[in-house]
N, C-alpha and C. Protein backbone atom coordinates (compact mmCIF):
# COMPACT_ATOMS: atom_id res chain seq x y z
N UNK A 1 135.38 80.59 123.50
CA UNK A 1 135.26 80.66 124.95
C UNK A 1 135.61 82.06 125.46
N UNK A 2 136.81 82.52 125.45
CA UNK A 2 137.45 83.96 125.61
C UNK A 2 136.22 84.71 125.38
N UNK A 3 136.10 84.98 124.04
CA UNK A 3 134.93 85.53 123.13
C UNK A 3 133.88 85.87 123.77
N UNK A 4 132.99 84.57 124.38
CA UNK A 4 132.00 84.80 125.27
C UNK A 4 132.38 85.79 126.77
N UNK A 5 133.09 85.38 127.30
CA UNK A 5 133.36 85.87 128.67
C UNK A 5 133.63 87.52 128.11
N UNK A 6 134.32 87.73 127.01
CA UNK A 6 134.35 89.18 127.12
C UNK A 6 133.09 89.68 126.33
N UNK A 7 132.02 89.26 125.61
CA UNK A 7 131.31 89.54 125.79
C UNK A 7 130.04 90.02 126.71
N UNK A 8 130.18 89.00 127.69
CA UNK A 8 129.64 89.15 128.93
C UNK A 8 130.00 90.12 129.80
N UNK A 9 130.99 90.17 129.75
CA UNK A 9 132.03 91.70 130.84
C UNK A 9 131.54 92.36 129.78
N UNK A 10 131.29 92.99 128.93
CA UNK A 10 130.80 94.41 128.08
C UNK A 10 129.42 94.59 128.42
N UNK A 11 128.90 93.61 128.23
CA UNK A 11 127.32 93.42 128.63
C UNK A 11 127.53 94.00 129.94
N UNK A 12 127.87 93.30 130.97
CA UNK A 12 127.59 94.10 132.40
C UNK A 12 128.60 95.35 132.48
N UNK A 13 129.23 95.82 132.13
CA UNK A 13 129.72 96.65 132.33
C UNK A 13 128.90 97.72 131.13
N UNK A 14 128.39 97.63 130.23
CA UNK A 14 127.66 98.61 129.64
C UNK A 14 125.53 99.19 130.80
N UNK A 15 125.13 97.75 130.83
CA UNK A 15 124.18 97.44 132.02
C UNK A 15 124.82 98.02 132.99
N UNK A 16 125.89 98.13 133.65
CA UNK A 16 126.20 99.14 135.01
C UNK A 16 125.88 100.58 134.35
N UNK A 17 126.64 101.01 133.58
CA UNK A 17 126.79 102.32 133.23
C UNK A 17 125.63 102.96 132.65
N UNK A 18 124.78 102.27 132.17
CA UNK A 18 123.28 103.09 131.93
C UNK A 18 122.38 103.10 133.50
N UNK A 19 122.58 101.76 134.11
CA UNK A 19 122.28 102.32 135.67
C UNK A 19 122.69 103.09 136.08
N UNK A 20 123.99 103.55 136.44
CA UNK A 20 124.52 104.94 136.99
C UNK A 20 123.95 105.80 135.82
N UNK A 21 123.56 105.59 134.61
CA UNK A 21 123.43 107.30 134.27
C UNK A 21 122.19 107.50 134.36
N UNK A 22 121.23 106.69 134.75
CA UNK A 22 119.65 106.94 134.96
C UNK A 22 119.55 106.99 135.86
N UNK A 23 120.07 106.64 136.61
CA UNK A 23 119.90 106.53 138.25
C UNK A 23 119.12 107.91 138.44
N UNK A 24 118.20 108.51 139.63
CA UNK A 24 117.91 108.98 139.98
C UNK A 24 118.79 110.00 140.64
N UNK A 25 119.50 110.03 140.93
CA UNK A 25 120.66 111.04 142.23
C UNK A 25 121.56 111.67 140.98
N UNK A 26 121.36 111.18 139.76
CA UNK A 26 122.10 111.75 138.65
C UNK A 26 121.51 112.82 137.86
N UNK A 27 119.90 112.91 138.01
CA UNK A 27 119.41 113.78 137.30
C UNK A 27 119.29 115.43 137.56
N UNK A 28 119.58 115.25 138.77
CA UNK A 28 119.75 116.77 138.64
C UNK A 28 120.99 117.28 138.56
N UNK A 29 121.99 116.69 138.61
CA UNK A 29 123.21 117.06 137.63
C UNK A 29 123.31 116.76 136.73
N UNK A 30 122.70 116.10 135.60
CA UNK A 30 122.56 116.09 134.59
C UNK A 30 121.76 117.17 133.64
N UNK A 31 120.70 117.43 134.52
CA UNK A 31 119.71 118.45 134.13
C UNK A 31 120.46 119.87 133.95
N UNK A 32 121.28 120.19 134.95
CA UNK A 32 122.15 120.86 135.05
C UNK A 32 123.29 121.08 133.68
N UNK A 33 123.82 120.02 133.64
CA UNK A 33 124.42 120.40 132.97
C UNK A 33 124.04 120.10 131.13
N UNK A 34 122.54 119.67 131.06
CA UNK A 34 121.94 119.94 130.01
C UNK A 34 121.62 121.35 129.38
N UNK A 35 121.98 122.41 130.97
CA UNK A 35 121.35 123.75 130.77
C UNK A 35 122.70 124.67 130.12
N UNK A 36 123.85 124.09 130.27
CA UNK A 36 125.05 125.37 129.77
C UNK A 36 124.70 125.62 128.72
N UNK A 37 124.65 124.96 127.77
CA UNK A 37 124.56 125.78 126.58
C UNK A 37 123.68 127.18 126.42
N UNK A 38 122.54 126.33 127.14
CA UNK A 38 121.51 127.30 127.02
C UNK A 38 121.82 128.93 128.03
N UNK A 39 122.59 128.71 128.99
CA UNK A 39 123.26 129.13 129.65
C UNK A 39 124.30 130.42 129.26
N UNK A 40 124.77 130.02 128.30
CA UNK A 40 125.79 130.98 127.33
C UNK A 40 125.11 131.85 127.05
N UNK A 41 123.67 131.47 126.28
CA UNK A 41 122.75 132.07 125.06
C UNK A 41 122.03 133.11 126.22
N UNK A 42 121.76 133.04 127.37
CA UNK A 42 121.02 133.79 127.90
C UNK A 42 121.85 134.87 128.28
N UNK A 43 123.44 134.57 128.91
CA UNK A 43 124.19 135.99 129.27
C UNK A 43 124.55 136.74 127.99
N UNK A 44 124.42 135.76 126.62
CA UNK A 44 125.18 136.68 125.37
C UNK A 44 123.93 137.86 125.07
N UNK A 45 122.76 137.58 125.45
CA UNK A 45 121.71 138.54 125.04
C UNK A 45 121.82 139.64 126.16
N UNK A 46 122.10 139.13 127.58
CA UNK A 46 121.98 140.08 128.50
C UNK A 46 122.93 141.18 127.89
N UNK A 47 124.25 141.06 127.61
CA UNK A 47 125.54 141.83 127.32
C UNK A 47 125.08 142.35 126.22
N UNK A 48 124.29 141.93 124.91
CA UNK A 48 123.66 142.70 123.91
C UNK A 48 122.93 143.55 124.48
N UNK A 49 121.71 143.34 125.39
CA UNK A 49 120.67 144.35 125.72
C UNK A 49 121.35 145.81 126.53
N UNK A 50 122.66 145.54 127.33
CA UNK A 50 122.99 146.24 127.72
C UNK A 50 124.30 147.25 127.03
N UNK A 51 124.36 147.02 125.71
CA UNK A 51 125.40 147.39 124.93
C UNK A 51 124.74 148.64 124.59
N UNK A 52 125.59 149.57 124.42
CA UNK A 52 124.79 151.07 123.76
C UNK A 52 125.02 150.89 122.57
């Protein structure tokens, strides 16, 4: 019995949390912060190009 019910609370509580992370109003901070890495890589070349 227990068993079930906390199964069920994981279920919706995992089902909430992929709604909030797909949600729409999330993607452009997400997108965002998909970009740091890439982010690093672009100032480490700038500071190379400008190195004598």
């Amino acid at each position: 019995m227990i068993s079930g019910i906390l199964t069920a609370v994981l279920l919706a509580a995992f089902l909430a949390l992929t709604a909030w992370a797909y949600s729409p109003r999330r993607r452009s901070r997400f997108a965002e912060a998909a970009a740091l890495p890439l982010a690093d890589d672009v100032r480490a070349r700038a500071d190379d190009a400008g190195a004598p």
